[in-house]
C-alpha atoms as a PDB file:
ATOM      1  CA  UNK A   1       0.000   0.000   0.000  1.00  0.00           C
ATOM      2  CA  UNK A   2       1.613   3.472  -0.775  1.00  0.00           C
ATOM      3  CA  UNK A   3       1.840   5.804   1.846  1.00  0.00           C
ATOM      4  CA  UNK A   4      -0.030   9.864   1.870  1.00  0.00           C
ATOM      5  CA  UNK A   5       3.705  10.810   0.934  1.00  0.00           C
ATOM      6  CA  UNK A   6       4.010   8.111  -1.995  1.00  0.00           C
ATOM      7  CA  UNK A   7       0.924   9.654  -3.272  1.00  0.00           C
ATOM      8  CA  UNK A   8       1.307  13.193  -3.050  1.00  0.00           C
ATOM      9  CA  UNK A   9       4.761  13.420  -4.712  1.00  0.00           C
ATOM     10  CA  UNK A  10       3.086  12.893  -8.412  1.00  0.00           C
ATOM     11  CA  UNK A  11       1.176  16.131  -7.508  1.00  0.00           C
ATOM     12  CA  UNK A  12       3.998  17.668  -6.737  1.00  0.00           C
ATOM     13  CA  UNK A  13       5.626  16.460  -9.878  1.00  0.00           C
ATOM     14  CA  UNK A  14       2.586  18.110 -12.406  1.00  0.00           C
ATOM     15  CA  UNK A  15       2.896  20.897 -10.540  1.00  0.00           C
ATOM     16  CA  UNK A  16       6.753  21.107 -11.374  1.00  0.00           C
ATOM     17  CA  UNK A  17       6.005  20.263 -15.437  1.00  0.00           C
ATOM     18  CA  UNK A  18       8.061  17.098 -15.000  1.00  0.00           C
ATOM     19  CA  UNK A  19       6.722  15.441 -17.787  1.00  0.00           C
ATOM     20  CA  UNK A  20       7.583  11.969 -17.144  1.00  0.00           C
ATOM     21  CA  UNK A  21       8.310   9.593 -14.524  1.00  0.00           C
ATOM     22  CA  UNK A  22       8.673   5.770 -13.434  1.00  0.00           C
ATOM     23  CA  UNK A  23       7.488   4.506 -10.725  1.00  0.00           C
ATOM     24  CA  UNK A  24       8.955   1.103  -9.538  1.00  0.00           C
ATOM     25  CA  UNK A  25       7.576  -1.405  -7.609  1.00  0.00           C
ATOM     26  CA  UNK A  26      10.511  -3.579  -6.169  1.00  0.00           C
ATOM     27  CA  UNK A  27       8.314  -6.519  -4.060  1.00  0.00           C
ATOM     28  CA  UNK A  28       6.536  -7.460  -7.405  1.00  0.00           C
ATOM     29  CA  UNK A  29       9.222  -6.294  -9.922  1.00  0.00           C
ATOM     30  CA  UNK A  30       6.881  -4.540 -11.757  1.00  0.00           C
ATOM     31  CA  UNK A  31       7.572  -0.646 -13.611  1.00  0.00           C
ATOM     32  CA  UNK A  32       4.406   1.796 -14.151  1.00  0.00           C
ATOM     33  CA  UNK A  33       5.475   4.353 -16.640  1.00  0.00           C
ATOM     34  CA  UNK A  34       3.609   7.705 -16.069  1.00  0.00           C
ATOM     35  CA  UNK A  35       2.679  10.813 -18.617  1.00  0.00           C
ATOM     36  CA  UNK A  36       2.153  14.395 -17.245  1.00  0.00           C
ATOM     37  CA  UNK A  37      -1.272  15.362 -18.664  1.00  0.00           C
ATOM     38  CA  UNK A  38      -2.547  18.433 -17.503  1.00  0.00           C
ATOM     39  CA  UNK A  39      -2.121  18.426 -13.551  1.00  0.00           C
ATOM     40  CA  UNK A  40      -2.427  14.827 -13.282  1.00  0.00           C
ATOM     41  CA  UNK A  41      -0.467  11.816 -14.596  1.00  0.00           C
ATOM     42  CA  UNK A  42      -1.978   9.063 -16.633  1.00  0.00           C
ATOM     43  CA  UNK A  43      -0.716   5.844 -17.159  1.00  0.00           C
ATOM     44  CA  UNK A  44       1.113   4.954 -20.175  1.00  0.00           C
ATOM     45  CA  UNK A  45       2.892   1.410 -19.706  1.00  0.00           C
ATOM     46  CA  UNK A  46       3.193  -1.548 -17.103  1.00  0.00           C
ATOM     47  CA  UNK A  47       5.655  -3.441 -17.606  1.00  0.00           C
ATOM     48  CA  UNK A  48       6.527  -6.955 -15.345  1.00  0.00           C
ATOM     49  CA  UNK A  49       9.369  -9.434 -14.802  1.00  0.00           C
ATOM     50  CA  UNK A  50      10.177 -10.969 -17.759  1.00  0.00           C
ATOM     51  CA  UNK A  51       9.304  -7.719 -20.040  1.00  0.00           C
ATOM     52  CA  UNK A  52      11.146  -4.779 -21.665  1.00  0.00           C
ATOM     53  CA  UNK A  53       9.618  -1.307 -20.983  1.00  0.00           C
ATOM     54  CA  UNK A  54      11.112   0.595 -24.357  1.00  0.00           C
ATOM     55  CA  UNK A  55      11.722   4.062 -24.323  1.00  0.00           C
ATOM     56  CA  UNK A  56      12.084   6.423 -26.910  1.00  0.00           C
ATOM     57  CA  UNK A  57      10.907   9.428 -25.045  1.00  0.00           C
ATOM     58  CA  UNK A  58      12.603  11.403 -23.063  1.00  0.00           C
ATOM     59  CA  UNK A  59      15.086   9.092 -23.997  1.00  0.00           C
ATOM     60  CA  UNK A  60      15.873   6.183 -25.391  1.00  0.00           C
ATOM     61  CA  UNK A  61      16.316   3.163 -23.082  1.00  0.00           C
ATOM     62  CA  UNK A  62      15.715  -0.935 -22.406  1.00  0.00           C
ATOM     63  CA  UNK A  63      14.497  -1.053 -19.063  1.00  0.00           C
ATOM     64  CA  UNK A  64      13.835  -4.800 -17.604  1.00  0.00           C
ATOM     65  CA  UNK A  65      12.626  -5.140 -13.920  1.00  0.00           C
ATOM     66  CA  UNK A  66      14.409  -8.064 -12.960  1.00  0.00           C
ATOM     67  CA  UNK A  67      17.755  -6.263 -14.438  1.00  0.00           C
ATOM     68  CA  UNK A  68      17.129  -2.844 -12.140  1.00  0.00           C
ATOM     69  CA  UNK A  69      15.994  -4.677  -8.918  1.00  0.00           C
ATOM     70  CA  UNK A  70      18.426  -7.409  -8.757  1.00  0.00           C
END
């Protein structure tokens, strides 16, 4: 469960124009890949163990769960 904190930060990211950001779930291994749109986020990937999350915006990148958590 994610704490008050955990879920006012993406507030506090809109409000910044941070455009982007990953959120990471290490006791499942599981990435959520969020989009600024408007002041809120909305979800634009999840990606699992055993997946690639591919990037080509903000930058390009391979991310694999198992590969950042290990």
């Amino acid at each position: 469960m994610r704490s008050g904190r955990s879920l006012l930060k993406p507030h506090l990211y809109a409000a910044a124009g941070i455009e982007w950001y990953l959120l990471i779930e290490q006791e499942i291994l599981t990435l959520h890949l969020y989009q600024r749109q408007g002041a809120h986020y909305v979800e634009r990937s999840t990606t699992k163990a055993g997946e690639a999350l591919e990037l080509t915006e903000p930058v390009r990148a391979t991310l694999r769960p198992e590969e950042l958590l290990a």
